[in-house]
PDB file of N, CA and C in Angstrom:
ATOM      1  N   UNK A   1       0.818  -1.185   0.000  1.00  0.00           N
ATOM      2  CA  UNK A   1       0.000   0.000   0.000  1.00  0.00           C
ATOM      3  C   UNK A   1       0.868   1.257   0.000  1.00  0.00           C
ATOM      4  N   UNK A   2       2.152   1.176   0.657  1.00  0.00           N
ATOM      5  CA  UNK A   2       2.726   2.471   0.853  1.00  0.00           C
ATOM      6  C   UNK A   2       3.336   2.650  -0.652  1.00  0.00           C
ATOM      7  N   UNK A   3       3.767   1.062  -1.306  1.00  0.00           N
ATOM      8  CA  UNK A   3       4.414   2.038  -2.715  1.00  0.00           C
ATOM      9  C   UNK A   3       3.572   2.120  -3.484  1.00  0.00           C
ATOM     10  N   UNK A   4       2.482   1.827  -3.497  1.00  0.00           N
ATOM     11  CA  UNK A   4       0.843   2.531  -4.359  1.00  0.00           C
ATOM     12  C   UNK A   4       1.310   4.056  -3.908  1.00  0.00           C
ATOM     13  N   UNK A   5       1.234   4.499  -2.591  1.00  0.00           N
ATOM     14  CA  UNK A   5       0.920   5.570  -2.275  1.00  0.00           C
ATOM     15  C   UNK A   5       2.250   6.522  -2.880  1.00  0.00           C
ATOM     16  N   UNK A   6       3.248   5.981  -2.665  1.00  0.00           N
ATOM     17  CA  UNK A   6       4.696   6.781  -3.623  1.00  0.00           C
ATOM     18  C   UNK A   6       4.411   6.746  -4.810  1.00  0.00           C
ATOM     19  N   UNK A   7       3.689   6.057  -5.579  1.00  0.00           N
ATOM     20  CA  UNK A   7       3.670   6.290  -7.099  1.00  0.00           C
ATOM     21  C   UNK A   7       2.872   6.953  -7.438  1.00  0.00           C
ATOM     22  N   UNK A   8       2.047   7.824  -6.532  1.00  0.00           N
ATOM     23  CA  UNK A   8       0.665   8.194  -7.002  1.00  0.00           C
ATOM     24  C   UNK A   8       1.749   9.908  -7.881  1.00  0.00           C
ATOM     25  N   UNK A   9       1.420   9.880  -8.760  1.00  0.00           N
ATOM     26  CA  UNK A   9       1.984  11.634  -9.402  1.00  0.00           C
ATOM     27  C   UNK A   9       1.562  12.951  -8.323  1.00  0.00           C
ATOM     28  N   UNK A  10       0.414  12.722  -8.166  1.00  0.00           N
ATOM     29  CA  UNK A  10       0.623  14.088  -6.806  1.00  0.00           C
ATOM     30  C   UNK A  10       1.164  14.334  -5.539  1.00  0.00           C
ATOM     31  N   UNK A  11       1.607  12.870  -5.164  1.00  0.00           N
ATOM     32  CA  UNK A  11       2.420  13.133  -3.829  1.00  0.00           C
ATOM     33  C   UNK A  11       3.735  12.848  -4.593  1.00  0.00           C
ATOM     34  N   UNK A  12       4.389  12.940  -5.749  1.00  0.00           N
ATOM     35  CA  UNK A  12       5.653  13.128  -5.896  1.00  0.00           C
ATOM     36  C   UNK A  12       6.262  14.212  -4.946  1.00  0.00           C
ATOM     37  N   UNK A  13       7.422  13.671  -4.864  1.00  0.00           N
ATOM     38  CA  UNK A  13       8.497  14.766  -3.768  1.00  0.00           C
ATOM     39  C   UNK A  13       7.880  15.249  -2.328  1.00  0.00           C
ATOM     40  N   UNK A  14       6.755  14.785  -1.691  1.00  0.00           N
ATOM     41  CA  UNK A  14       6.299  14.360  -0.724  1.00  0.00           C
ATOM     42  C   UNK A  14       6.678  13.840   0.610  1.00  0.00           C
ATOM     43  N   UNK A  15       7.557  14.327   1.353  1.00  0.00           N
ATOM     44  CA  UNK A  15       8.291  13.546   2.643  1.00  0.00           C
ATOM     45  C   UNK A  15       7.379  12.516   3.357  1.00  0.00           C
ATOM     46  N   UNK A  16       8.381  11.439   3.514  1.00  0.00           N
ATOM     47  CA  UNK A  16       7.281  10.513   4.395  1.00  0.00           C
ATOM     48  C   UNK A  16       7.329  10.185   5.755  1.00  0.00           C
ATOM     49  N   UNK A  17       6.874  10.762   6.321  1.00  0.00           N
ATOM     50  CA  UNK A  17       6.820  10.419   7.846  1.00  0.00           C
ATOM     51  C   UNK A  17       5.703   9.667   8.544  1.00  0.00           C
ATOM     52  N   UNK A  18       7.110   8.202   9.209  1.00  0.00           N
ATOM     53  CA  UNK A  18       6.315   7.140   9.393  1.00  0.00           C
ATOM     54  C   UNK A  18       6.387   7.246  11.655  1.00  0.00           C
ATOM     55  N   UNK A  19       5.238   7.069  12.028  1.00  0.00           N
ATOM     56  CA  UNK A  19       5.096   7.227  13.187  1.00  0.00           C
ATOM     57  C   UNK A  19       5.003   5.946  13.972  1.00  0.00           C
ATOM     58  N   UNK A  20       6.168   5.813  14.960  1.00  0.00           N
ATOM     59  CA  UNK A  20       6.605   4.594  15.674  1.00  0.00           C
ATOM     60  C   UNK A  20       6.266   4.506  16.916  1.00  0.00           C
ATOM     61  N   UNK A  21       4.639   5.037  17.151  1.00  0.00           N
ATOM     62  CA  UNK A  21       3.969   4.550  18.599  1.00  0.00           C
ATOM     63  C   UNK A  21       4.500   3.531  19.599  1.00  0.00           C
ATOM     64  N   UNK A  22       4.126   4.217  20.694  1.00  0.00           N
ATOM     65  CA  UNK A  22       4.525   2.790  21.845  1.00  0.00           C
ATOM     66  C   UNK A  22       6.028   2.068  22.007  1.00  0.00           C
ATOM     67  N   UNK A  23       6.921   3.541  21.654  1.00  0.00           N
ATOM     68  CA  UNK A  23       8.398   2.952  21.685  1.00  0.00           C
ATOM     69  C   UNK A  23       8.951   2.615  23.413  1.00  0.00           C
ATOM     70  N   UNK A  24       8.279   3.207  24.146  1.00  0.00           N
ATOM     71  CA  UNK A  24       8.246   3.445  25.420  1.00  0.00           C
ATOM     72  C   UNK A  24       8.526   1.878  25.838  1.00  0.00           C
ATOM     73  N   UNK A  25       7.963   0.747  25.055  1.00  0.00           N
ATOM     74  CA  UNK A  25       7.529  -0.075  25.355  1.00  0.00           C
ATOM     75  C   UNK A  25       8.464  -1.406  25.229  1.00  0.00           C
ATOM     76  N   UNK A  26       8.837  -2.584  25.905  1.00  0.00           N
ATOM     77  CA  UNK A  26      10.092  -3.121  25.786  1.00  0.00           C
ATOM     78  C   UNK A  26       9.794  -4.199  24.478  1.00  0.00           C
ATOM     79  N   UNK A  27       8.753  -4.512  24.075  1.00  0.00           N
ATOM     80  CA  UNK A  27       8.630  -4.909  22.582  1.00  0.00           C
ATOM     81  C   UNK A  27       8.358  -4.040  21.902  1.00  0.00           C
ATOM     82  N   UNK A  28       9.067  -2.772  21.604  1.00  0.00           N
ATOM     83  CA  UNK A  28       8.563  -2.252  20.345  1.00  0.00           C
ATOM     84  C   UNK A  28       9.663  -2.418  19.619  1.00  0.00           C
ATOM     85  N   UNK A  29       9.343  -2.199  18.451  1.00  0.00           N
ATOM     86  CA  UNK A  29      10.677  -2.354  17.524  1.00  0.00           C
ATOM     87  C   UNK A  29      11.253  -1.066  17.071  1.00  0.00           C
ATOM     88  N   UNK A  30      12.792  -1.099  16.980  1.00  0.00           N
ATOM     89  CA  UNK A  30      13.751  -0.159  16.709  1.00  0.00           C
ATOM     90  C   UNK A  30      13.436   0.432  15.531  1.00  0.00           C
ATOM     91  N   UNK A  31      13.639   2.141  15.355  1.00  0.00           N
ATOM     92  CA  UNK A  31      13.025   2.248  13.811  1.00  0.00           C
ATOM     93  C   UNK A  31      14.285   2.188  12.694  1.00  0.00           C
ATOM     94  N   UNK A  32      15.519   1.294  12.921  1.00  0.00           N
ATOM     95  CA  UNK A  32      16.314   0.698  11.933  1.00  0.00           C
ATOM     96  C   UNK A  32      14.950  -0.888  11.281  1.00  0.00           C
ATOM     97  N   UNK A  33      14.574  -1.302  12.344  1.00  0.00           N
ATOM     98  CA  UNK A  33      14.055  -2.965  12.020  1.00  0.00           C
ATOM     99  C   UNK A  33      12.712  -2.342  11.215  1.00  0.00           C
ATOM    100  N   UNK A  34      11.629  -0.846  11.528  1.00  0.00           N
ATOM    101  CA  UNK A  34      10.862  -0.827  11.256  1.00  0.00           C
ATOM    102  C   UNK A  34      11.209  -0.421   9.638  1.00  0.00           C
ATOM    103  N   UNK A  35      11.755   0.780   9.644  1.00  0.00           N
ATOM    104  CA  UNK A  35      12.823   1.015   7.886  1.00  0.00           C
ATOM    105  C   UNK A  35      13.101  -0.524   7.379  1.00  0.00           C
ATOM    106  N   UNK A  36      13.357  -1.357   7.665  1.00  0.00           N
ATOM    107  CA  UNK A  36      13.886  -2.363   7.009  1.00  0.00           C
ATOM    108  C   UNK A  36      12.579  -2.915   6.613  1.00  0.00           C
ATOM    109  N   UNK A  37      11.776  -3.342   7.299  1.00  0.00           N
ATOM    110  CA  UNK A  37      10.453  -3.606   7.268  1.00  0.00           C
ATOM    111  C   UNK A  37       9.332  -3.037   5.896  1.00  0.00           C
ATOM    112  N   UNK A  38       9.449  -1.843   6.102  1.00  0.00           N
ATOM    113  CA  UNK A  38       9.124  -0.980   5.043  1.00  0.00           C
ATOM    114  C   UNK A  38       9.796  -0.792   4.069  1.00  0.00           C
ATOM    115  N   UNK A  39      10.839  -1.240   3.820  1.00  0.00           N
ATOM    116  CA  UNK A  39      12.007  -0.958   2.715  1.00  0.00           C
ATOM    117  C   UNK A  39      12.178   0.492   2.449  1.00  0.00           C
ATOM    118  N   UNK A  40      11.897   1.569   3.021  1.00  0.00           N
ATOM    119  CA  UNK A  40      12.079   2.629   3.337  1.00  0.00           C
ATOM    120  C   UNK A  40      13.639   3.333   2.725  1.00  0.00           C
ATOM    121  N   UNK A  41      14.284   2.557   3.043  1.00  0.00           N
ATOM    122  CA  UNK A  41      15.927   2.497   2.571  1.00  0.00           C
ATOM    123  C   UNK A  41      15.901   2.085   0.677  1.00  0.00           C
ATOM    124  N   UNK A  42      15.261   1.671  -0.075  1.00  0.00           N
ATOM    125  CA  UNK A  42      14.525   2.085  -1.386  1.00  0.00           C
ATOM    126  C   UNK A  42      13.825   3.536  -2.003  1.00  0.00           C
ATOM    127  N   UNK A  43      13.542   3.510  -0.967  1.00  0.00           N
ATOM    128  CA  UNK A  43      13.183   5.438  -1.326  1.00  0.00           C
ATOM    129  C   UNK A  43      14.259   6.629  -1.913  1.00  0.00           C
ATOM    130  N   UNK A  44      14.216   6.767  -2.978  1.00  0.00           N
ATOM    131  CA  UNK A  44      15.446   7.751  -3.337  1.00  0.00           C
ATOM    132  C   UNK A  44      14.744   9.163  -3.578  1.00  0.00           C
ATOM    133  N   UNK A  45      13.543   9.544  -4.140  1.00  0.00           N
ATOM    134  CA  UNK A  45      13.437  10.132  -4.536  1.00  0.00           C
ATOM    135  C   UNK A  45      12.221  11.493  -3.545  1.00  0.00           C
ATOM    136  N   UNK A  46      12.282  11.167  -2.330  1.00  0.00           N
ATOM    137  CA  UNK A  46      11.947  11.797  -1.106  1.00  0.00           C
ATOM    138  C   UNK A  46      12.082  11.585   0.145  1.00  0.00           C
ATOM    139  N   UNK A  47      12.741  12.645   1.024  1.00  0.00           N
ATOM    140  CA  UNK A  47      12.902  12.146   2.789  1.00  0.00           C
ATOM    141  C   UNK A  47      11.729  11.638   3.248  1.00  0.00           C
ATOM    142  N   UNK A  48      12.482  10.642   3.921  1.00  0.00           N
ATOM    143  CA  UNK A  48      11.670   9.812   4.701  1.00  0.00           C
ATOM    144  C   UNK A  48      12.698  10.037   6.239  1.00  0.00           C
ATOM    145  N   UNK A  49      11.306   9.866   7.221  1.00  0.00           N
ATOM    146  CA  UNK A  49      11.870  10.029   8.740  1.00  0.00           C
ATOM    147  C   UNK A  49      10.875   9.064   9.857  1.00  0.00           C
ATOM    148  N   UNK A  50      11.361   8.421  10.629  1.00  0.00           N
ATOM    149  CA  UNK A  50      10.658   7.615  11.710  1.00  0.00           C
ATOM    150  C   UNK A  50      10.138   8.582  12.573  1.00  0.00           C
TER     151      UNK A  50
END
């Protein structure tokens, strides 16, 4: 769904900010594992931030 949402032509160049609720928490996951997850690290063509 998210790279539907990168390909759409009007959110070209669009920053993506992804929100990592409940880090407080001793299972949450690191936002290196969540980027990996998302392939986030594929994104060239706009910032992306956890």
């Amino acid at each position: 769904e998210l790279a539907e949402l990168l390909d759409e032509e009007k959110l070209s160049g669009v920053p993506v900010l992804v929100f990592a609720n409940k880090q407080d928490l001793l299972t949450a996951a690191p936002a290196s594992e969540i980027a990996e997850g998302l392939n986030l690290h594929t994104i060239r063509d706009r910032v992306w931030q956890i």
